[in-house]
C-alpha atoms as a PDB file:
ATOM      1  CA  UNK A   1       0.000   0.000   0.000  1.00  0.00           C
ATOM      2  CA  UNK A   2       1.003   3.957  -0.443  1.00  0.00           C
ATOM      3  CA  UNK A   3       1.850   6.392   1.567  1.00  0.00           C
ATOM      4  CA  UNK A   4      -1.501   8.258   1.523  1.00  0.00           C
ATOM      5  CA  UNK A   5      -3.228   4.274   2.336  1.00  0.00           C
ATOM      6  CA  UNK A   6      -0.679   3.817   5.019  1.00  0.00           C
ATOM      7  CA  UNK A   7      -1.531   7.117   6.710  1.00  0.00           C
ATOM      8  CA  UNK A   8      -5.748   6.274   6.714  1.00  0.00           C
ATOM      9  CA  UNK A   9      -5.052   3.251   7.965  1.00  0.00           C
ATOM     10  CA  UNK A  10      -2.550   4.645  10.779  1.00  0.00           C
ATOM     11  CA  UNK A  11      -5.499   7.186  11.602  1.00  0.00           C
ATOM     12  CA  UNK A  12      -8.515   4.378  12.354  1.00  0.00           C
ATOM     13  CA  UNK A  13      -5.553   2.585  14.658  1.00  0.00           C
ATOM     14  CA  UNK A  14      -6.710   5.617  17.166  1.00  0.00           C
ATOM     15  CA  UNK A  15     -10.498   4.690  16.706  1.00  0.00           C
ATOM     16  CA  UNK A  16     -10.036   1.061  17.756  1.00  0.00           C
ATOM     17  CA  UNK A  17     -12.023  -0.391  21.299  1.00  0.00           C
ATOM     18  CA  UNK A  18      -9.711  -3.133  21.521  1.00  0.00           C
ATOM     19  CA  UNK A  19      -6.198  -3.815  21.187  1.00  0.00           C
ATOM     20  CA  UNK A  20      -5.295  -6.492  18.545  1.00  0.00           C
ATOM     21  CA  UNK A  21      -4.133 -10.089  19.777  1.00  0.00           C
ATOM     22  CA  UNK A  22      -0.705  -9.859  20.544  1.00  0.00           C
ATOM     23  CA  UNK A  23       0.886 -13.108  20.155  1.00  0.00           C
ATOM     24  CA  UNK A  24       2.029 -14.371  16.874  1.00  0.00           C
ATOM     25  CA  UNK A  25      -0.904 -17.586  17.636  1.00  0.00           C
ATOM     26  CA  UNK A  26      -3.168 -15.355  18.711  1.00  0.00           C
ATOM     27  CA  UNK A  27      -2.587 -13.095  15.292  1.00  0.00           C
ATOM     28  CA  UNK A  28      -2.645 -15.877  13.069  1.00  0.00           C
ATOM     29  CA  UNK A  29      -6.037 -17.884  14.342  1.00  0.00           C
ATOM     30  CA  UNK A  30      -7.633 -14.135  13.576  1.00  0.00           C
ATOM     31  CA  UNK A  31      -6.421 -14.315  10.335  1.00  0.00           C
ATOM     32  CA  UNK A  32      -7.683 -17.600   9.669  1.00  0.00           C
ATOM     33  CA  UNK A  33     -11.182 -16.716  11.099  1.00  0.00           C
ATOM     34  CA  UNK A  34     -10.882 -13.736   8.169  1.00  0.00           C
ATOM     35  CA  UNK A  35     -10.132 -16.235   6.284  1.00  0.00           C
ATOM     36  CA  UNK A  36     -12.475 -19.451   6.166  1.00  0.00           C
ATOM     37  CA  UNK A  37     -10.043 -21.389   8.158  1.00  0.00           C
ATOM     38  CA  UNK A  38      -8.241 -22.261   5.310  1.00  0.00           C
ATOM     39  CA  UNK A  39      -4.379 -22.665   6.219  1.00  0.00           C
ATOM     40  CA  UNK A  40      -3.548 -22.650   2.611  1.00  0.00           C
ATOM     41  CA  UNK A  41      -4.763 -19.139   1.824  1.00  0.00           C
ATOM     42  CA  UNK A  42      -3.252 -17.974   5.154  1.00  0.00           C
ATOM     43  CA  UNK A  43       0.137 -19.775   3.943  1.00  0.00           C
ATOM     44  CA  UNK A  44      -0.045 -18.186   0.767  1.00  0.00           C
ATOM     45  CA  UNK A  45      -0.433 -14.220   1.709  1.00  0.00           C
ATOM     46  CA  UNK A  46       2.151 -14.555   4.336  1.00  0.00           C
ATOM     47  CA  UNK A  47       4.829 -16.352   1.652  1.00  0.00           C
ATOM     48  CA  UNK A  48       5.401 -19.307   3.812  1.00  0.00           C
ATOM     49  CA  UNK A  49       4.615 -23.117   4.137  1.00  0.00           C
ATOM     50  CA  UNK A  50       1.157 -24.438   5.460  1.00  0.00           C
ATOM     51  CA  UNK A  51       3.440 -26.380   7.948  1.00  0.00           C
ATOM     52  CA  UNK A  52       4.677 -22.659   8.812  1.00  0.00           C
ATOM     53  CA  UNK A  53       1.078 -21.899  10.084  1.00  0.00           C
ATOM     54  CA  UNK A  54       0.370 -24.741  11.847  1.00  0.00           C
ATOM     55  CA  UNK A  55       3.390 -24.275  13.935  1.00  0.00           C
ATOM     56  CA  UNK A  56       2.252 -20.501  14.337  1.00  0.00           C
ATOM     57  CA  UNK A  57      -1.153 -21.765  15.658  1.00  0.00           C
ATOM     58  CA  UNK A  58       0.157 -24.043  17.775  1.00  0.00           C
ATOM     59  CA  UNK A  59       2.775 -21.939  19.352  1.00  0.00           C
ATOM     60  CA  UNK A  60       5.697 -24.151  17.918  1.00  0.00           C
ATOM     61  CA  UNK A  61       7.368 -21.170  16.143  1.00  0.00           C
ATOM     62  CA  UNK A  62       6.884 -17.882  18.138  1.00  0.00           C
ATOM     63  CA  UNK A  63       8.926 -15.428  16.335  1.00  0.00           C
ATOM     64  CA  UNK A  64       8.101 -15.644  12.724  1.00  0.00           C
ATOM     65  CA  UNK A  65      11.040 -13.949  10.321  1.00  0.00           C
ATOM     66  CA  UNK A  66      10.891 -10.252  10.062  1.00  0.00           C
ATOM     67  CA  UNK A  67       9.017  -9.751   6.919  1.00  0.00           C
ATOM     68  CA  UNK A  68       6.749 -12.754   8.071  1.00  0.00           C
ATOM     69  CA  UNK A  69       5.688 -11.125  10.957  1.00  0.00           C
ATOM     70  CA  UNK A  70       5.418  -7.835   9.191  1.00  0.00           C
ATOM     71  CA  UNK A  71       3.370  -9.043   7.029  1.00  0.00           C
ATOM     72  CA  UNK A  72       0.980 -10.656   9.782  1.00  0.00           C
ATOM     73  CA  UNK A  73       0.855  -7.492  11.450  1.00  0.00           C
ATOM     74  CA  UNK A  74      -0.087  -5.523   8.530  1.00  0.00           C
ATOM     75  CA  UNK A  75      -3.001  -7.784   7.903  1.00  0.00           C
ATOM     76  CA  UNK A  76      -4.082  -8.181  11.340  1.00  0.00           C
ATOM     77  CA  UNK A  77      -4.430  -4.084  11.752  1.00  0.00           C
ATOM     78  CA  UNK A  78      -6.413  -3.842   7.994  1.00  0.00           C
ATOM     79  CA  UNK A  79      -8.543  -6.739   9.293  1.00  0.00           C
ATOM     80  CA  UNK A  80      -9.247  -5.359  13.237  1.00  0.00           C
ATOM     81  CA  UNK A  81     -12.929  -3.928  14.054  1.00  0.00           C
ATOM     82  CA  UNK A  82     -13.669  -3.232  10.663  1.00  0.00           C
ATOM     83  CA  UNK A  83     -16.808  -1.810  11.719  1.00  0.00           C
ATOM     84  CA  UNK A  84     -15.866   0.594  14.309  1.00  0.00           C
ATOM     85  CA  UNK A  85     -13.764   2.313  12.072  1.00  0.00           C
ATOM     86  CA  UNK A  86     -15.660   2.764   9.394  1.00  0.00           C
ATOM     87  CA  UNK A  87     -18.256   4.556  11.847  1.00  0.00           C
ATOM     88  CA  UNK A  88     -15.454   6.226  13.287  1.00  0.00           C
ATOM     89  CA  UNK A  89     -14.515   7.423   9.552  1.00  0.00           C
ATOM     90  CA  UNK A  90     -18.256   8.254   8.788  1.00  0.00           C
ATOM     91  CA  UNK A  91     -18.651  10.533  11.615  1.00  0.00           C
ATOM     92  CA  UNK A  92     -15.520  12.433  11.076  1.00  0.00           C
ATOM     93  CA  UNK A  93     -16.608  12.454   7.045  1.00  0.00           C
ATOM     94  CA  UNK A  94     -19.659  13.862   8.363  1.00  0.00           C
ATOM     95  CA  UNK A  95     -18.668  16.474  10.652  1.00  0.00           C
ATOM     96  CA  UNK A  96     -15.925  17.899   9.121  1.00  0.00           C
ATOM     97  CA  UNK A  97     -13.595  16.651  10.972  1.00  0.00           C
ATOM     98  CA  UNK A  98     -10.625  15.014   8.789  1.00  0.00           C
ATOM     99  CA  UNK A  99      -7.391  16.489   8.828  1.00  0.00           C
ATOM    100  CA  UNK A 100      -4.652  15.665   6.600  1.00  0.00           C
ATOM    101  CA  UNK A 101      -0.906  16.913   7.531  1.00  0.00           C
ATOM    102  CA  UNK A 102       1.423  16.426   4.533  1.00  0.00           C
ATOM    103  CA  UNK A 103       4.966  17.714   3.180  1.00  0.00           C
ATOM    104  CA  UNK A 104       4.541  17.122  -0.541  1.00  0.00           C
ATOM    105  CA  UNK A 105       5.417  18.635  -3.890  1.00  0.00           C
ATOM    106  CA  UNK A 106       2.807  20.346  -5.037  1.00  0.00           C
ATOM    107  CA  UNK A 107       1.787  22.021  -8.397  1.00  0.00           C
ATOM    108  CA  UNK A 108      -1.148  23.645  -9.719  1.00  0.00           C
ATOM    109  CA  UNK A 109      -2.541  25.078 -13.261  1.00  0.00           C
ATOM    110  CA  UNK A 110      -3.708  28.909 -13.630  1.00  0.00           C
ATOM    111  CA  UNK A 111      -4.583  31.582 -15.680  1.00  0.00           C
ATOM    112  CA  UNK A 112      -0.864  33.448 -16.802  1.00  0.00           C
ATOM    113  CA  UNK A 113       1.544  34.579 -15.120  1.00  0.00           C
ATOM    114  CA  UNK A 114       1.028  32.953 -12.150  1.00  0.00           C
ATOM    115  CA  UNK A 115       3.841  31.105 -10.096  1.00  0.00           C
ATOM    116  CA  UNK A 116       2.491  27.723 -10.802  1.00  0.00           C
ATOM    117  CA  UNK A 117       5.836  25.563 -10.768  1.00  0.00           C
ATOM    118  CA  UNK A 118       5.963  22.755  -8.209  1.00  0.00           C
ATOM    119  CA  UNK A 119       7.331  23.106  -5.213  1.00  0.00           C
ATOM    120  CA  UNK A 120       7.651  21.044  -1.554  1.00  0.00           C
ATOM    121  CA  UNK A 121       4.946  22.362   0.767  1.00  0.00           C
ATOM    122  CA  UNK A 122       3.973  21.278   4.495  1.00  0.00           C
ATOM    123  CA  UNK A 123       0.486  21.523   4.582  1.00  0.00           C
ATOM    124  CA  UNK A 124      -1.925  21.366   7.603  1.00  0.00           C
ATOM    125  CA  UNK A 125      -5.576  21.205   6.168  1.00  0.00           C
ATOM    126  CA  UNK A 126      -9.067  19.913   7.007  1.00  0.00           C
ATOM    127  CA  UNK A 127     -10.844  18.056   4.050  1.00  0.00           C
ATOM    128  CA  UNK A 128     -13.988  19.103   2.870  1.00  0.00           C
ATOM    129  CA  UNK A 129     -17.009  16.838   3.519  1.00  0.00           C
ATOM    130  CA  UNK A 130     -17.215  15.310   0.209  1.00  0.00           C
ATOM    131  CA  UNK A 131     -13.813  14.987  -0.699  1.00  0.00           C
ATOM    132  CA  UNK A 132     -13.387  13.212   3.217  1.00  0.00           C
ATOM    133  CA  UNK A 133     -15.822  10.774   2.010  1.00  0.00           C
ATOM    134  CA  UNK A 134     -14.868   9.882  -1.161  1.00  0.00           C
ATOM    135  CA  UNK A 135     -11.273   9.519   0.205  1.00  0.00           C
ATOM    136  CA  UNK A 136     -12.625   7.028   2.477  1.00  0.00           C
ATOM    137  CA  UNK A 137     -14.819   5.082   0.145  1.00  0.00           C
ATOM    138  CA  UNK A 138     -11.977   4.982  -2.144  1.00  0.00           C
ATOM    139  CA  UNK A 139      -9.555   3.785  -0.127  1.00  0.00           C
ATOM    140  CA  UNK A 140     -11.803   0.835   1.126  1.00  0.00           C
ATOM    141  CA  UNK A 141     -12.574   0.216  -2.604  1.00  0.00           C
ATOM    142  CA  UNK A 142      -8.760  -0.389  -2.665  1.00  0.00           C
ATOM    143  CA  UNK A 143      -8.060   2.311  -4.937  1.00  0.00           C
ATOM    144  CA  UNK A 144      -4.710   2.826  -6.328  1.00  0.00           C
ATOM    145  CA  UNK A 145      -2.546   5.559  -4.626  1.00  0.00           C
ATOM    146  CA  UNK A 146      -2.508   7.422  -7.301  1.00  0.00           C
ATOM    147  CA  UNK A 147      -6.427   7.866  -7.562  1.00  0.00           C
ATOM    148  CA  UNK A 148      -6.096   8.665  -3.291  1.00  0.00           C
ATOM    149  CA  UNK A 149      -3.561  11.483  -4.410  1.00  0.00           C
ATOM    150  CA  UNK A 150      -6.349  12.997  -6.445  1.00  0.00           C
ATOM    151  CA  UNK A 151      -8.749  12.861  -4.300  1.00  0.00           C
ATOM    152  CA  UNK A 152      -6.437  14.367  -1.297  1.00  0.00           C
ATOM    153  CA  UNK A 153      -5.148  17.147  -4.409  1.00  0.00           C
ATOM    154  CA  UNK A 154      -8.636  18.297  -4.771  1.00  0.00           C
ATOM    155  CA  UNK A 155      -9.779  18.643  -0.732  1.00  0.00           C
ATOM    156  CA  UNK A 156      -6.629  20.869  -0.792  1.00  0.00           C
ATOM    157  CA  UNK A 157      -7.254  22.621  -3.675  1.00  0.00           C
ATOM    158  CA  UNK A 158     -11.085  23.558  -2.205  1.00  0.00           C
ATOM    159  CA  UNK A 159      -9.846  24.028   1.023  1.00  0.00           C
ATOM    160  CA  UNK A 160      -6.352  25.172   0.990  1.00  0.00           C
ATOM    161  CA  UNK A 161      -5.396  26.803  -2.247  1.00  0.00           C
ATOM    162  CA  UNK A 162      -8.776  28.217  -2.673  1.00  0.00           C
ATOM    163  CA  UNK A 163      -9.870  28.618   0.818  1.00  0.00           C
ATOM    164  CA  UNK A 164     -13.277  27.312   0.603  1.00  0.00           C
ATOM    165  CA  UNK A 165     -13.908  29.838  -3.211  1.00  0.00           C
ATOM    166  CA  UNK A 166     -12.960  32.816  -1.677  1.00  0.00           C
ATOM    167  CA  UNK A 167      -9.946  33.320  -3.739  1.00  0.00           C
ATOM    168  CA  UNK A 168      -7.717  31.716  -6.761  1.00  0.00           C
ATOM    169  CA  UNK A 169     -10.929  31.458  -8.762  1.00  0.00           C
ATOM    170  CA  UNK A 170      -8.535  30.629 -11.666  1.00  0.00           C
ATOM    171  CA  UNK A 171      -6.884  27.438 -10.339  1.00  0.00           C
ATOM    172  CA  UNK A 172      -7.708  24.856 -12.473  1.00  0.00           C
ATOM    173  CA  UNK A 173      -5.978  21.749 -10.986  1.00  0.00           C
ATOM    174  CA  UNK A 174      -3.774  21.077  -8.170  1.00  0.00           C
ATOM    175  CA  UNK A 175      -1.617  17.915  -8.347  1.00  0.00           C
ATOM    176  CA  UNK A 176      -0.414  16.295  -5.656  1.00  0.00           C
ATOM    177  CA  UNK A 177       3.508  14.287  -6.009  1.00  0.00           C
ATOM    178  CA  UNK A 178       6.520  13.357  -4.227  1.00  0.00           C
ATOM    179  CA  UNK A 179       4.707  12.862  -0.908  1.00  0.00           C
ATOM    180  CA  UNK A 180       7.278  13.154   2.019  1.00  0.00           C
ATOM    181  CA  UNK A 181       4.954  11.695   4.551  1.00  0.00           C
ATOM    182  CA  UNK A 182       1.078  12.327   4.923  1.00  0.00           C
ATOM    183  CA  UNK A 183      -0.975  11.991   8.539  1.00  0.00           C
ATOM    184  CA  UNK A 184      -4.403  12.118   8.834  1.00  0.00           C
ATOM    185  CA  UNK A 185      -6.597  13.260  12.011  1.00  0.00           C
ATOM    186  CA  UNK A 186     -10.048  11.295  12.683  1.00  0.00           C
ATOM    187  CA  UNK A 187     -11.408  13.226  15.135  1.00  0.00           C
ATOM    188  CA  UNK A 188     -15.510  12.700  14.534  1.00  0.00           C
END
């Protein structure tokens, strides 16, 4: 996943009732649960034998390899309390209440004469309604990054650039590249 996927799904973490299971067992009998019990699908996301998971499950092997285990606890996070994020995400949507913190490059068409090469900003922005939701909708719709840097691009161009249309009535598209690091607030 991107940067901009990475930093929505860093945001719900803080939305979360309950702690995910801890133990590389624990992790792994959650993801089988997500996914049919089917150790062979399991075995095949995580790059590793069937015999691998078993031994997970049955607290044989404890410490999986790095990557292993970063992998696991990727999945485990996208997978946790699906549901009380996505209210969590819905009411922030709803109330205005997304903020996105970036340091990105940032460009933008206008009229003439206009200093519209692009340059690194650090940007600290509320999204507009719309553009909060369709960010979120998009992102669970597993949308490339690109598409998610349009989408952010746009709330910044409405909200930012154009401070909600009461200026740079001439700027025709903002684009969005070269993304430092991006954070997002859910604070609904």
């Amino acid at each position: 996943m991107g940067k901009i996927g990475d930093g929505l799904d860093r945001a719900a973490q803080h939305v979360l009732t309950r702690k995910p299971p801890k133990s590389t067992s624990a992790r792994v009998r959650f993801l089988l649960s997500k996914h049919h019990g089917r150790t062979r699908d399991v075995a095949a996301f995580l790059g590793v034998s069937q015999r691998s998971v078993e031994r997970y499950l049955k607290g044989d092997r404890k410490h999986p390899p790095g990557p292993v285990n970063a992998r696991i606890d990727a999945q485990v996070r996208q997978l946790w309390q699906p549901q009380v994020r996505r209210r969590a995400e819905q009411r922030a949507a709803a109330a205005g209440a997304v903020v996105v913190e970036t340091r990105a490059r940032f460009g933008f068409s206008s009229a003439a004469g206009s200093t519209d090469d692009p340059r690194m900003r650090r940007i600290t922005q509320p999204l507009p309604l719309s553009h909060a939701r369709e960010l979120f909708d998009a992102h669970h719709a597993g949308a490339p990054e690109r598409d998610l840097e349009g989408i952010v691009a746009a709330g910044l161009q409405q909200s930012y650039f154009r401070e909600g249309g009461t200026r740079a009535d001439d700027l025709d598209v903002v684009e969005l590249t070269d993304v430092d690091y991006i954070d997002f607030d859910i604070r609904g």
